[in-house]
C-alpha atoms as a PDB file:
ATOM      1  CA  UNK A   1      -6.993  -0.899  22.662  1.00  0.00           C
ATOM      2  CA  UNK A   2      -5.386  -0.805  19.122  1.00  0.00           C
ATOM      3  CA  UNK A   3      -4.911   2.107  17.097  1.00  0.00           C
ATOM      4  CA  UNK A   4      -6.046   1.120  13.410  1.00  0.00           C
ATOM      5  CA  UNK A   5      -5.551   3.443  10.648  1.00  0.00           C
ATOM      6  CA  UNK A   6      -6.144   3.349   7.214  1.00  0.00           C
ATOM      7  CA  UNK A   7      -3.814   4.467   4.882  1.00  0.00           C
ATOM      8  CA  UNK A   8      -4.497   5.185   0.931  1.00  0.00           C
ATOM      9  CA  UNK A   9      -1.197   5.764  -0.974  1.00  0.00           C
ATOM     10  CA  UNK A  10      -0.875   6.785  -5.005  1.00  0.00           C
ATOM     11  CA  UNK A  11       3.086   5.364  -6.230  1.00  0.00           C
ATOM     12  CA  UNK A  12       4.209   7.492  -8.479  1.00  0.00           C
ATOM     13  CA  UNK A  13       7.233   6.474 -10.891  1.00  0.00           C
ATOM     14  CA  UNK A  14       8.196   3.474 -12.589  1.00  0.00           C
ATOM     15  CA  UNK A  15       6.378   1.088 -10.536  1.00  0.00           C
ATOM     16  CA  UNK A  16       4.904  -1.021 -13.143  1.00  0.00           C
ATOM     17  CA  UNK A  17       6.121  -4.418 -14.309  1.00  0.00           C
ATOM     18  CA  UNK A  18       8.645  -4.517 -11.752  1.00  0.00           C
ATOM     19  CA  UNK A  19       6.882  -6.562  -9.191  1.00  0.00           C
ATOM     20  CA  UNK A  20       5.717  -3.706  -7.397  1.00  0.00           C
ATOM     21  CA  UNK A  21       2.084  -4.968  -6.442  1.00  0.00           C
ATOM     22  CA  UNK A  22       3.647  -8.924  -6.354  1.00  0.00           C
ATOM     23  CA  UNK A  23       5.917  -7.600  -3.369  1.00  0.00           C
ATOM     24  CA  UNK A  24       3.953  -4.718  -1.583  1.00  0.00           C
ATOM     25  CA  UNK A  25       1.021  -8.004  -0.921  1.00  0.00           C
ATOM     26  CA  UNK A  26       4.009 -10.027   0.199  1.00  0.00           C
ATOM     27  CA  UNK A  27       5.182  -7.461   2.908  1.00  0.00           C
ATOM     28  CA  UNK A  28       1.951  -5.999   4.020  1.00  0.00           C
ATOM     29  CA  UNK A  29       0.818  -9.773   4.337  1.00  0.00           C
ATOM     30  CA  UNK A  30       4.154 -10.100   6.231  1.00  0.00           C
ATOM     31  CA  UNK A  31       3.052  -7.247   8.297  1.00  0.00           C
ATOM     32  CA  UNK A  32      -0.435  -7.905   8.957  1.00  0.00           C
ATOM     33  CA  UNK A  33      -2.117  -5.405   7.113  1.00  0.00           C
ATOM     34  CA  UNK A  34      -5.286  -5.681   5.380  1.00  0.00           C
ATOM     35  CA  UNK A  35      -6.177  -4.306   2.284  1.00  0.00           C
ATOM     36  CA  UNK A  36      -5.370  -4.135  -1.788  1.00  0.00           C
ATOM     37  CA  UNK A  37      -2.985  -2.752  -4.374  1.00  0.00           C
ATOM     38  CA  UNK A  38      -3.691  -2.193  -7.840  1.00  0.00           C
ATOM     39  CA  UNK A  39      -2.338  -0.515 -10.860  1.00  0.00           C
ATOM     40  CA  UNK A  40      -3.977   2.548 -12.720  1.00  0.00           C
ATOM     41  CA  UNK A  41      -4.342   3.428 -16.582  1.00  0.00           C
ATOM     42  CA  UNK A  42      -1.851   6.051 -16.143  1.00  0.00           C
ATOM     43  CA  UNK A  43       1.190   3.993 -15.174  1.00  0.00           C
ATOM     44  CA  UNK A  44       0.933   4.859 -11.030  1.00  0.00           C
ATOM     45  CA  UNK A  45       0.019   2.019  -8.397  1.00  0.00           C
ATOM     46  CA  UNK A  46      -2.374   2.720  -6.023  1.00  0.00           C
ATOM     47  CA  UNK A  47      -2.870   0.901  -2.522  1.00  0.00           C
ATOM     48  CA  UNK A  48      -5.131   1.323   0.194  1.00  0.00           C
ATOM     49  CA  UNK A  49      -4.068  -0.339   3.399  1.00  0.00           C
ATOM     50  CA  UNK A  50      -5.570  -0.663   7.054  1.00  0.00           C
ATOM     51  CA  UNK A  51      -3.420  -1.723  10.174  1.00  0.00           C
ATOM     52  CA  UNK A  52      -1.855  -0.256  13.289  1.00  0.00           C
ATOM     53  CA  UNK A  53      -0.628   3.136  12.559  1.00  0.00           C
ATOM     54  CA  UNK A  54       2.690   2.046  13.618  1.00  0.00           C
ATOM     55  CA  UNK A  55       2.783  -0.933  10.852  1.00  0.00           C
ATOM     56  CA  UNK A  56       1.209   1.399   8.373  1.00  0.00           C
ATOM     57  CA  UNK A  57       4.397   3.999   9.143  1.00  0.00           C
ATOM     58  CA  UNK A  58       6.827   0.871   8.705  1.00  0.00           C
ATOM     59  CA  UNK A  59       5.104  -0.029   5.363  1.00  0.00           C
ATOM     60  CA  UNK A  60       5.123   3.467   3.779  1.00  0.00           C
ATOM     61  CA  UNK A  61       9.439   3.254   3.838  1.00  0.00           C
ATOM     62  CA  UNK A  62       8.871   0.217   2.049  1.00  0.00           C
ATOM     63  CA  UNK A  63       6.491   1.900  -0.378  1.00  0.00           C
ATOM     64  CA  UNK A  64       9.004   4.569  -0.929  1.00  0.00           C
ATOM     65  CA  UNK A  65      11.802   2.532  -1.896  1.00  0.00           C
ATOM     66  CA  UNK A  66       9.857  -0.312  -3.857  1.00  0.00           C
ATOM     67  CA  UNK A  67      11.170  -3.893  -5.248  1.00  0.00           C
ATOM     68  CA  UNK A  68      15.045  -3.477  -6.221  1.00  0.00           C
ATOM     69  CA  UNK A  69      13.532  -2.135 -10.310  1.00  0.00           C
ATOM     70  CA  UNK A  70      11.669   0.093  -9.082  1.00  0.00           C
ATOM     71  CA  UNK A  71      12.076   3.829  -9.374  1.00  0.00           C
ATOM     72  CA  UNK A  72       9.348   5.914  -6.744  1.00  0.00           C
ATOM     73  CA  UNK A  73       9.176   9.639  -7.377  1.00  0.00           C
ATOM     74  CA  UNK A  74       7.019  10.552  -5.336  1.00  0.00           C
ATOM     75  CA  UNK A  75       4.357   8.688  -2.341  1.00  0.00           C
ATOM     76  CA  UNK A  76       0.560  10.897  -2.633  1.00  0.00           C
ATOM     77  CA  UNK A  77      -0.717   9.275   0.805  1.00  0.00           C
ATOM     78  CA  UNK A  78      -3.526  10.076   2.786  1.00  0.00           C
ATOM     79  CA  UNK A  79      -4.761   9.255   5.957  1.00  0.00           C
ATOM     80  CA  UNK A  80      -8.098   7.764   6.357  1.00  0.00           C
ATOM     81  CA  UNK A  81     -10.562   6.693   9.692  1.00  0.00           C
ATOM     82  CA  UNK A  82     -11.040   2.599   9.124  1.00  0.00           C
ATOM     83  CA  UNK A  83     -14.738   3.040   8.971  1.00  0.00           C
ATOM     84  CA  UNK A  84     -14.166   4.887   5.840  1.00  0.00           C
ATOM     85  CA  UNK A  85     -13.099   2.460   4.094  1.00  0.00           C
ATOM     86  CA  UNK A  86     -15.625   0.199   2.159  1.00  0.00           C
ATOM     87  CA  UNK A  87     -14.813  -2.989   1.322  1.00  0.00           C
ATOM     88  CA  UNK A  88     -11.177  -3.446   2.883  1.00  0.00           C
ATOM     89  CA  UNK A  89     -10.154  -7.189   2.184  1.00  0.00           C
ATOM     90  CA  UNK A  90      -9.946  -9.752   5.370  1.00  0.00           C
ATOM     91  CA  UNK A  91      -5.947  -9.945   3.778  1.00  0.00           C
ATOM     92  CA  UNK A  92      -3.471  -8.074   1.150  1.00  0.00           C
ATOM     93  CA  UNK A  93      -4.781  -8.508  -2.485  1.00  0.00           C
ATOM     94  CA  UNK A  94      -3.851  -7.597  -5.712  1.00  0.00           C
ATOM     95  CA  UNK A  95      -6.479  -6.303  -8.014  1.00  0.00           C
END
């Protein structure tokens, strides 16, 4: 029995154009998470990922401290039931 989770996370800080999407894909693929990251208008990234909740625990301490540029503030991230999620990717994409 596995224990999948969804989680949907909102990066705040300087998190764009520092490879912040380019290396979240690379360790959730790493991980074996499903799902996307994206950036927003505003300057935030946003990321919705689905996975054991013990991966998706791992991958929020990477989403904290971000590609060696980046500067997090602050993680808004909220748990979600898988079948909530619409559209989840078969892998990690950028959009």
């Amino acid at each position: 029995m596995t224990n999948q989770s969804a989680l949907h996370v909102l990066v705040v800080g300087h998190v764009q154009g520092v490879f912040y999407r380019a290396t979240t894909r690379s360790i959730a693929h790493d991980m074996g998470l499903r799902g996307w990251v994206r950036n927003l208008p505003n300057g935030q990234v946003e990321l919705l990922a689905l996975g054991e909740e013990k991966d998706l625990r791992a991958f929020l301490h990477y989403c904290q401290e971000g590609p060696p540029n980046a500067k997090v503030e602050e993680l808004r991230t909220r748990w979600l039931a898988p079948e909530d999620c619409e559209n989840i990717p078969r892998g990690f994409e950028i959009r």
